[in-house]
Protein backbone atom coordinates (compact mmCIF):
# COMPACT_ATOMS: atom_id res chain seq x y z
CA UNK A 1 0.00 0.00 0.00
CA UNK A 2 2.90 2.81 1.29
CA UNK A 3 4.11 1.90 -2.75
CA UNK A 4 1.10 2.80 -4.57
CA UNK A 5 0.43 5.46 -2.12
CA UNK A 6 3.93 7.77 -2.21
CA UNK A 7 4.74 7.69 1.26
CA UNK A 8 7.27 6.48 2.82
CA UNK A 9 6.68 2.74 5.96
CA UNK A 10 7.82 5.01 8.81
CA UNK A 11 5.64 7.64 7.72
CA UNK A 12 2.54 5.11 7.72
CA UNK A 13 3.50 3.51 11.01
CA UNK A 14 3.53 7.04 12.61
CA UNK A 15 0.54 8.24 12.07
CA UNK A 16 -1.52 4.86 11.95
CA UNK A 17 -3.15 5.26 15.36
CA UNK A 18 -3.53 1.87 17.33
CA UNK A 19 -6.83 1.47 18.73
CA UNK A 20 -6.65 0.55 22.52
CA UNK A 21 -9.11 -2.60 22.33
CA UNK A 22 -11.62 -2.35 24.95
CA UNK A 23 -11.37 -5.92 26.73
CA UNK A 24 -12.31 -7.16 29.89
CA UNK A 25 -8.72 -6.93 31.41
CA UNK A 26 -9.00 -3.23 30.68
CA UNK A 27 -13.05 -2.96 32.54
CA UNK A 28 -11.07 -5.07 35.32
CA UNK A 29 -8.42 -2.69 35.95
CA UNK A 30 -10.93 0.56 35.62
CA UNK A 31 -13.44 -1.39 38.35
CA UNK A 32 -10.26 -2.34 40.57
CA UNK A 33 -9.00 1.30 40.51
CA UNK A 34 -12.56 2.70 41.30
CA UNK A 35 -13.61 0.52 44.01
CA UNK A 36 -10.38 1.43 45.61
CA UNK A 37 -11.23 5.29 45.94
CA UNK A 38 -9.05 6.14 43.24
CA UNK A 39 -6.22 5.31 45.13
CA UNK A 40 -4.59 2.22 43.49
CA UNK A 41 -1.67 2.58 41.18
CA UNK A 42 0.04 0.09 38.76
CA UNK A 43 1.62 -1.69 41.80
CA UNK A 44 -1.29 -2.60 43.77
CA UNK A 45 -3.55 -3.18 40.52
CA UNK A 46 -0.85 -5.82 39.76
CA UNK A 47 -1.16 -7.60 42.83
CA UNK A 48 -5.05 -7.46 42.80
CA UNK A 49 -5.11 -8.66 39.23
CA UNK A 50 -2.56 -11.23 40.46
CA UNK A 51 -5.46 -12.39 42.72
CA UNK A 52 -7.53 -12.77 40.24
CA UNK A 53 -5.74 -15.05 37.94
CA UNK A 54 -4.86 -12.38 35.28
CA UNK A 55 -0.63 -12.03 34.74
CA UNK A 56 -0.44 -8.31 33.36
CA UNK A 57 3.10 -6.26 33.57
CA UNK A 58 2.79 -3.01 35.18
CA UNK A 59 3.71 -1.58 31.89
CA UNK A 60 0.26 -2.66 30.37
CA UNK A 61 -1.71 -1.78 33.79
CA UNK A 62 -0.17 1.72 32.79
CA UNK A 63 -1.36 2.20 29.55
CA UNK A 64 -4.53 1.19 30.31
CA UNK A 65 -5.00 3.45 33.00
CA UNK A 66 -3.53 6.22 30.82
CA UNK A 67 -6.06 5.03 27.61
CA UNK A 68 -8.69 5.49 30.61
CA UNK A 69 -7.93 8.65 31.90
CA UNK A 70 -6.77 7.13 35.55
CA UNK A 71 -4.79 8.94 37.86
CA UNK A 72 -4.42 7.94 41.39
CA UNK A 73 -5.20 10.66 44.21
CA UNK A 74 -1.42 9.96 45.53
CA UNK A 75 0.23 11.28 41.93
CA UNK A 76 -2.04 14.47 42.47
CA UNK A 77 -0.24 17.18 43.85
CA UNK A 78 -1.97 18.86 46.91
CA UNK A 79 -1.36 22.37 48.28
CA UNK A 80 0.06 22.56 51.54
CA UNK A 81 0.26 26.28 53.13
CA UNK A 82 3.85 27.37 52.85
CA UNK A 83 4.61 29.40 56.12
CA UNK A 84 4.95 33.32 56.06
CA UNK A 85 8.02 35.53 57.29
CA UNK A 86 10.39 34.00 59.49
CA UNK A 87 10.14 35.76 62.91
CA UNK A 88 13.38 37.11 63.84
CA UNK A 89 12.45 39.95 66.39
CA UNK A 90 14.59 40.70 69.25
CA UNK A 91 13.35 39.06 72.78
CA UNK A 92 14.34 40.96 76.12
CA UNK A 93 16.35 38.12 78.20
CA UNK A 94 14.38 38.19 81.08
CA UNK A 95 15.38 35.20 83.21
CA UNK A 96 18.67 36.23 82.51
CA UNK A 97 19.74 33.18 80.41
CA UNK A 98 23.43 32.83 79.28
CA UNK A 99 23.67 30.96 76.28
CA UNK A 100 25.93 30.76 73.47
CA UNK A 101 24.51 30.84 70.44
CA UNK A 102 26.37 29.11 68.46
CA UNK A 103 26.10 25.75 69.84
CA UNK A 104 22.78 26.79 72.74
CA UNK A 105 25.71 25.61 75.36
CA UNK A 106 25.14 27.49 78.87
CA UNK A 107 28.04 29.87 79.79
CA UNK A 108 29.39 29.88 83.14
């Protein structure tokens, strides 16, 4: 075909999209991951699919999630508060403390 057509194999193979078949292995994985809160990645899936009689590399579990649109809540990045200024103000010594401050070591 790439010879009556003129383009080139590598050209064909590039742009000839593979079609992710839906199968039950991939309905398995997308039930596994959402009765698991979203939580599950390609570590745990393996083990529960291990359970379950099916022998799948994590490299497969992957693309199927990705084909899916899965992403577990752990990959998510959250935002955490980041605290404000430092506070460096000046204390009065009241109790009279002698310390050095370069290793908190009580002077004599």
């Amino acid at each position: 075909m790439c010879q009556i057509l003129p383009i080139s194999r590598s050209t064909y193979y590039a742009y000839n999209e593979k079609v992710m078949k839906k199968d039950e292995l991939s309905d398995t994985v997308v039930q596994l991951f959402n009765e698991n809160q979203q939580v599950y990645g390609t570590r745990k899936l393996k083990v529960e699919l291990a359970k379950k009689n099916y022998r799948v590399s994590r490299r497969r579990i992957a693309s199927m999630m990705r084909a899916n649109g899965l992403v577990s809540v752990y990959t998510i990045k959250k935002y955490r508060p980041h605290p404000g200024a430092v506070n460096e103000e000046n204390h009065p010594n009241i109790l009279s403390r002698q310390f050095n401050e370069k290793n908190g070591m009580k002077l004599s």
